[in-house]
Protein backbone atom coordinates (compact mmCIF):
# COMPACT_ATOMS: atom_id res chain seq x y z
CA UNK A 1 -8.51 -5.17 -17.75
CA UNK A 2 -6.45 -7.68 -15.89
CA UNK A 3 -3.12 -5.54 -16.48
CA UNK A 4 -4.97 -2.96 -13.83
CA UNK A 5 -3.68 -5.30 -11.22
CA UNK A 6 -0.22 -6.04 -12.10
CA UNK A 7 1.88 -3.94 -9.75
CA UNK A 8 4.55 -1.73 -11.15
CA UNK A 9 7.32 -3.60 -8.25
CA UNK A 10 6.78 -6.07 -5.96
CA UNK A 11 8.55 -6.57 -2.98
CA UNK A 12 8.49 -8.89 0.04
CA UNK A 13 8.08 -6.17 3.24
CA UNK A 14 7.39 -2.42 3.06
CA UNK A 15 11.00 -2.00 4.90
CA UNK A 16 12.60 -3.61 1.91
CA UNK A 17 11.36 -0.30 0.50
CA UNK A 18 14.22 2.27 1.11
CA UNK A 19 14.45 5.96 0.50
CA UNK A 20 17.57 5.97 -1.65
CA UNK A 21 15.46 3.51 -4.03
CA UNK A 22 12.28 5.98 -4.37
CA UNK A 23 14.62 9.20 -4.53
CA UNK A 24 16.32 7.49 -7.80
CA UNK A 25 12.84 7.52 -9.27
CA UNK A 26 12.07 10.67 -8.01
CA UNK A 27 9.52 9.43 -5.46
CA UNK A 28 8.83 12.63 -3.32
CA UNK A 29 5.11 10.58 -1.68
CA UNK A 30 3.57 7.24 -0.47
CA UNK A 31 0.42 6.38 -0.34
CA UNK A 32 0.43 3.35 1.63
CA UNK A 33 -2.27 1.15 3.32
CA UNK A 34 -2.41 0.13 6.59
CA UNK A 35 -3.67 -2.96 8.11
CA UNK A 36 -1.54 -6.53 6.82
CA UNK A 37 0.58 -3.49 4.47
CA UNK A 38 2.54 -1.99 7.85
CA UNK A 39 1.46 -3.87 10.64
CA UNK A 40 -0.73 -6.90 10.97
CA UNK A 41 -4.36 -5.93 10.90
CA UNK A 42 -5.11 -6.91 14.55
CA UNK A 43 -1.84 -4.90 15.94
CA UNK A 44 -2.69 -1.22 16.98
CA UNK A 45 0.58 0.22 17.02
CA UNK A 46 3.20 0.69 14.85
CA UNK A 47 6.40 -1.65 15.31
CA UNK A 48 9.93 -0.29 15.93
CA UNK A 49 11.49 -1.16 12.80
CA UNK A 50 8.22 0.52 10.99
CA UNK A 51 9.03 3.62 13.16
CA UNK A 52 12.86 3.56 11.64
CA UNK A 53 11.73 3.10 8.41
CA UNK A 54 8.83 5.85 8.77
CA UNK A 55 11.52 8.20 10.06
CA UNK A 56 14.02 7.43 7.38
CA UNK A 57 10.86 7.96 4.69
CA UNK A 58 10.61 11.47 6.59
CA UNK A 59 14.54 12.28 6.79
CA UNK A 60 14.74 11.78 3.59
CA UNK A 61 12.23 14.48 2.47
CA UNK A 62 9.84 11.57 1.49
CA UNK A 63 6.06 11.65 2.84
CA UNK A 64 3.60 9.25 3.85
CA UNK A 65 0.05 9.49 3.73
CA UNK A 66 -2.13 6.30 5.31
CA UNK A 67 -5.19 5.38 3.00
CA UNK A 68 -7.43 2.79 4.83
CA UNK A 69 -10.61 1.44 4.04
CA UNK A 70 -10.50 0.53 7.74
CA UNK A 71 -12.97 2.87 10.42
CA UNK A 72 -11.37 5.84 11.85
CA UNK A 73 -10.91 4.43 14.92
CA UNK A 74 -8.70 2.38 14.18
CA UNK A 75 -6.39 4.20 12.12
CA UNK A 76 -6.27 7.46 14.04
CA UNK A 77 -5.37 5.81 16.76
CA UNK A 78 -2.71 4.19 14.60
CA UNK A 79 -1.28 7.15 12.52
CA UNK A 80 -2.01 10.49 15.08
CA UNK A 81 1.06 8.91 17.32
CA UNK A 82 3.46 9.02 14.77
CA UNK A 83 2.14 12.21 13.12
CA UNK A 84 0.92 10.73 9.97
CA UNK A 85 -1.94 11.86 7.68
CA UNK A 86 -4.71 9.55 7.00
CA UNK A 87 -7.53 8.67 5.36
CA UNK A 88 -10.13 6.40 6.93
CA UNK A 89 -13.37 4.59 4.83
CA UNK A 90 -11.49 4.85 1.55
CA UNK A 91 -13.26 2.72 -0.43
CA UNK A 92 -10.51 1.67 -2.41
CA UNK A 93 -10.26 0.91 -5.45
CA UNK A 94 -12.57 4.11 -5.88
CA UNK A 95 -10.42 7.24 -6.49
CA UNK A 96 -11.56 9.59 -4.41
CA UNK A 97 -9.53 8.41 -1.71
CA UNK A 98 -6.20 8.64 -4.04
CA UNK A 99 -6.72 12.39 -5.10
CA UNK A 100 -7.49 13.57 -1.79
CA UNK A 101 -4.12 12.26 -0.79
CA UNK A 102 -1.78 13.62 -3.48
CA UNK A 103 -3.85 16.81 -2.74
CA UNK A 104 -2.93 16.25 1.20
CA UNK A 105 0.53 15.92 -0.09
CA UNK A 106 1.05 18.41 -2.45
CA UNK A 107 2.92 16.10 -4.91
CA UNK A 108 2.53 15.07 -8.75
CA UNK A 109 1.25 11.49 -9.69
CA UNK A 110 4.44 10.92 -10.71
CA UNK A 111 6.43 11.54 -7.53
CA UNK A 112 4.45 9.11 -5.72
CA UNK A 113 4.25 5.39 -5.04
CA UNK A 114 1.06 3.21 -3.68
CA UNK A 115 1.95 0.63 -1.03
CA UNK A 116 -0.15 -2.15 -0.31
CA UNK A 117 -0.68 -5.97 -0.05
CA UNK A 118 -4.07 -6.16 -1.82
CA UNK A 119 -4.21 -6.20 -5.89
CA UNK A 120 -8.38 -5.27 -5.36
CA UNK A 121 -8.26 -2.43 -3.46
CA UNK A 122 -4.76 -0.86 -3.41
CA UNK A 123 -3.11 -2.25 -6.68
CA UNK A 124 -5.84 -1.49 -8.79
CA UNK A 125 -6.68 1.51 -7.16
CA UNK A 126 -3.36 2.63 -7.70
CA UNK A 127 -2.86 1.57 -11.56
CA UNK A 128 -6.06 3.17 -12.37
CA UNK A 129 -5.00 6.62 -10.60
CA UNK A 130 -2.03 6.01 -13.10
CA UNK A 131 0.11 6.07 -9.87
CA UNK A 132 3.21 3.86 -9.12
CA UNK A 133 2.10 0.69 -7.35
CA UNK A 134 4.10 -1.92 -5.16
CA UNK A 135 2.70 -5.03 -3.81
CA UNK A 136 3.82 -5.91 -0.54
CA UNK A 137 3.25 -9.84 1.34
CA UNK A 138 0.70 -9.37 3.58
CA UNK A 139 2.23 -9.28 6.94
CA UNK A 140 -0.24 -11.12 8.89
CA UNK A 141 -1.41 -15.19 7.59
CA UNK A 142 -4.86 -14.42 8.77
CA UNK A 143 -7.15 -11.41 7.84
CA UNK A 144 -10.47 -9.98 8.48
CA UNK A 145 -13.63 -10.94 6.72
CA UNK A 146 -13.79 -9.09 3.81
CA UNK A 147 -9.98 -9.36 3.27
CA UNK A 148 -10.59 -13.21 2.86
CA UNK A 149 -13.44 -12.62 0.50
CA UNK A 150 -10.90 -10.39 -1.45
CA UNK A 151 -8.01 -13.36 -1.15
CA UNK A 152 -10.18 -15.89 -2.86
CA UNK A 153 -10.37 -13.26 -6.01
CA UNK A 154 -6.75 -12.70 -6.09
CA UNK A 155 -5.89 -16.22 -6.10
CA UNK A 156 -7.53 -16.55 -9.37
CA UNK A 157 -5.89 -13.31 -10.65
CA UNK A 158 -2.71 -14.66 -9.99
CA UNK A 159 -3.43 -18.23 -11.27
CA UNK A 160 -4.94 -16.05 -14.34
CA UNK A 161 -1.57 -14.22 -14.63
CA UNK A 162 1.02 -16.90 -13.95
CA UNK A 163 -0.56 -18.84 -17.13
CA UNK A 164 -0.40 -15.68 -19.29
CA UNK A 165 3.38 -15.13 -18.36
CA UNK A 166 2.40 -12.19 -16.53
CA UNK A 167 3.39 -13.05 -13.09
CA UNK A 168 7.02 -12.15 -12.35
CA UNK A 169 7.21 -12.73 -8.58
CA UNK A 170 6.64 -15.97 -6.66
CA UNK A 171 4.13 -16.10 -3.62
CA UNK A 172 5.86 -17.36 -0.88
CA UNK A 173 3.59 -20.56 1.03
């Protein structure tokens, strides 16, 4: 059970993410959270280096789908300005959310990667879609309620997996 939230890559910031890296493995989709995964979760627009890399995602034949267990408010009126489809009220880890996205896409399992800085929701969600997952830093030091709540748990998961040998990236303090 505690394999479901080991992520398939880690990495430090979604931009450290580039195209020529995801073509190799024949990446042709992301499904990537929002809030604390692209921008901070209190920031309503995107940033300009996340508009580079989103544009060098898109150049490169690559798409991006936004799957956010945030309201719709708030992430229309993050991804409609830059054209990006989205899904609102996830409920991640629950699948739904991940099949109506490949569908959205059009892409295989297999050509497609799940971005995100939570092992509950977007990890595990991920892993037990049988998708390609990478764990991101959170970009933000604070989050919102439940996000904490969520924090406390994945503490534990980490201390759980650094003691069975399964950690292979360091948290950054």
């Amino acid at each position: 059970m505690i394999k479901n939230f080991i992520p398939s890559q880690f990495v430090k910031k979604v931009s450290d993410i580039t195209p020529e890296s995801l073509l190799e493995k024949n990446i042709k989709g992301i499904i990537t959270d929002l809030d604390n995964t692209l921008v901070e979760w209190d920031r309503p627009e995107a940033t300009p280096l996340l508009i580079e890399w989103l544009k060098s995602m898109k150049d490169a034949g690559i798409q991006v789908v936004i799957v956010s267990n945030n309201n719709e408010m708030r992430v229309k009126s993050f991804a409609d300005p830059l054209e990006i489809p989205f899904i609102h009220q996830a409920r991640k880890p629950m699948g739904r959310a991940f099949r109506k996205a490949l569908k959205i896409m059009e892409v295989k399992r297999e050509n497609v990667v799940v971005i995100g800085d939570q092992m509950l929701t977007d990890i595990f969600g991920g892993n037990l879609n049988k998708l390609h997952t990478i764990l991101v830093v959170p970009v933000a030091q604070s989050d919102g309620f439940f996000t904490r709540i969520n924090r406390v748990v994945e503490r534990r998961i980490m201390k759980r997996l650094k003691e069975k040998g399964q950690l292979m990236w360091e948290e950054e303090n």
